[in-house]
Protein backbone atom coordinates (compact mmCIF):
# COMPACT_ATOMS: atom_id res chain seq x y z
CA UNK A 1 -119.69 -26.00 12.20
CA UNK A 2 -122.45 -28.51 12.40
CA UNK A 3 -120.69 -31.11 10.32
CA UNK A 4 -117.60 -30.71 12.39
CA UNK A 5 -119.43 -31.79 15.41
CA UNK A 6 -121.35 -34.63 13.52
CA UNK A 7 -117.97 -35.91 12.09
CA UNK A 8 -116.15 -35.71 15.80
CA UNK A 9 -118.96 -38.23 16.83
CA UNK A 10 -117.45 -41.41 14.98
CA UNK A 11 -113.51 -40.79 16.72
CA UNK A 12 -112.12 -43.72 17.18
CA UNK A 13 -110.74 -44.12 21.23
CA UNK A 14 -106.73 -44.39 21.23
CA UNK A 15 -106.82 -48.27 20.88
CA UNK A 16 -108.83 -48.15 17.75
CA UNK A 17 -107.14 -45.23 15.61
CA UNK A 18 -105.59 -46.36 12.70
CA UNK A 19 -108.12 -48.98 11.99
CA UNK A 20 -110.27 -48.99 9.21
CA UNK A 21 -113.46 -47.85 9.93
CA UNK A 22 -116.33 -49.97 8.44
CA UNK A 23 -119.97 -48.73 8.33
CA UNK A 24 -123.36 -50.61 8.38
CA UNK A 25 -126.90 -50.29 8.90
CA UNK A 26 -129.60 -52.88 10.63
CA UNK A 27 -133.18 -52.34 10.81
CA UNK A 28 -132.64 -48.80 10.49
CA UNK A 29 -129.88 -48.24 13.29
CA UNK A 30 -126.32 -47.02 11.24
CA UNK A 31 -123.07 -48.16 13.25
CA UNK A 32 -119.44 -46.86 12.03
CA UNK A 33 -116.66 -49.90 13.70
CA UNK A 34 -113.60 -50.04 13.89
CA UNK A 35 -111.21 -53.32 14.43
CA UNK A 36 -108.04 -54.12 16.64
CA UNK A 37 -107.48 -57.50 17.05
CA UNK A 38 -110.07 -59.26 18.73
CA UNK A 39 -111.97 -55.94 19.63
CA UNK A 40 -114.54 -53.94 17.57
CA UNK A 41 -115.89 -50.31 18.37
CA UNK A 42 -119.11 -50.32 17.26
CA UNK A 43 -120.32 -46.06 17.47
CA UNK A 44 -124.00 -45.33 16.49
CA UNK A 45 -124.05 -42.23 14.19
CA UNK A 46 -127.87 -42.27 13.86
CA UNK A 47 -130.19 -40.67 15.98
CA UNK A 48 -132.98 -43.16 17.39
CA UNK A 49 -135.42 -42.21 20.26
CA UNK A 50 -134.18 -43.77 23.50
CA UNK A 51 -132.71 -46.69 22.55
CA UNK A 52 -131.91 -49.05 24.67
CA UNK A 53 -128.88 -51.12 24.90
CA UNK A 54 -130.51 -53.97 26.58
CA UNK A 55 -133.14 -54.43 24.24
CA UNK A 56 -133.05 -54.34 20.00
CA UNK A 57 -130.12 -51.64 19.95
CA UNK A 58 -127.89 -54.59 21.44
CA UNK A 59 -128.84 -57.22 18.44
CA UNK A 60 -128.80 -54.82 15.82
CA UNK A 61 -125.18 -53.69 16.89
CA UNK A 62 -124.35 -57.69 16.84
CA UNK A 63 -125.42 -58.31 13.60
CA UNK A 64 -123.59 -55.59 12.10
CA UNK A 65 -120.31 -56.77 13.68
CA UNK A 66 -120.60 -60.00 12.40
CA UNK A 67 -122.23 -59.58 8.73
CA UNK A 68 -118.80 -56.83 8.98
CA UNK A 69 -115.98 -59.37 10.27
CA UNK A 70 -117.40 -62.79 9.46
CA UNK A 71 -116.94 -63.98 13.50
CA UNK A 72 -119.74 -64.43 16.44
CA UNK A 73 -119.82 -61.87 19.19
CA UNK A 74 -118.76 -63.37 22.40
CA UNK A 75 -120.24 -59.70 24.11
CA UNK A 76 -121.25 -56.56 23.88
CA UNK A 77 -120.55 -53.76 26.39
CA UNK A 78 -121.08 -50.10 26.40
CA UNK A 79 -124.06 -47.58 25.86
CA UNK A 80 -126.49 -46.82 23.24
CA UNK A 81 -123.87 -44.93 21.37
CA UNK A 82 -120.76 -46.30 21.99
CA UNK A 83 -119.86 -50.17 22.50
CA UNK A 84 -116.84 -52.49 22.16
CA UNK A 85 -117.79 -55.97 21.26
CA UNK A 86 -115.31 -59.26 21.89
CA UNK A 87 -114.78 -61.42 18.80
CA UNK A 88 -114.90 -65.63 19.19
CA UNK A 89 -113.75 -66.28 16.17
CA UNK A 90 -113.50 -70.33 15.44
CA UNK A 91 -116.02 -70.93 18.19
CA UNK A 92 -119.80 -72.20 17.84
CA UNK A 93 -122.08 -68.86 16.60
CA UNK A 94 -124.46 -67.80 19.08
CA UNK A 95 -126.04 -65.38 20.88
CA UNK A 96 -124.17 -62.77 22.47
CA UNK A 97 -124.14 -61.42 26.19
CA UNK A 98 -125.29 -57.84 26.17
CA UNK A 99 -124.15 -55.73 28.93
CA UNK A 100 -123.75 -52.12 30.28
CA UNK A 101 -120.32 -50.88 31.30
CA UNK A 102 -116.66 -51.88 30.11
CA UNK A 103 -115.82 -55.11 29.07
């Protein structure tokens, strides 16, 4: 039962089924994301205590999406377990806007 309930955690939403997940870990924090188009759902499957978007959680969840899909983040929206980020890809790398809320 408890693996049932760990595996429902990483369900891609609607716009993301299909997709091939893609898992990573940074500094600790393991993200499962999933691609469509320039869009990336990035889901935390780890347990952390409290992180916080708006602080490392934010970076880490960067990094992973672009070590995974070779393009910057433009931004990152979303909680400390579920986020979408926005792709720029072919535009100067740099750091991305982290924010709470949809994108």
């Amino acid at each position: 039962m408890s693996l049932l309930i760990v595996s429902a955690c990483a369900v891609p939403a609607p716009h993301f089924m299909g997709a091939e997940p893609v898992r990573a870990e940074v500094q600790g924090s393991r993200f499962v994301m999933r691609r469509n188009g320039k869009l990336v759902e990035v889901i935390r499957v780890n347990r952390e205590w409290a992180p916080r978007l708006s602080e490392q959680l934010g970076r880490r969840a960067e990094i992973a999406v672009e070590r995974a899909y070779g393009c910057p983040v433009k931004t990152i929206r979303g909680d400390a377990a579920l986020m979408i980020a926005r792709l720029k890809c072919g535009k100067p790398d740099d750091l991305a806007e982290i924010g709470y809320g949809p994108g």
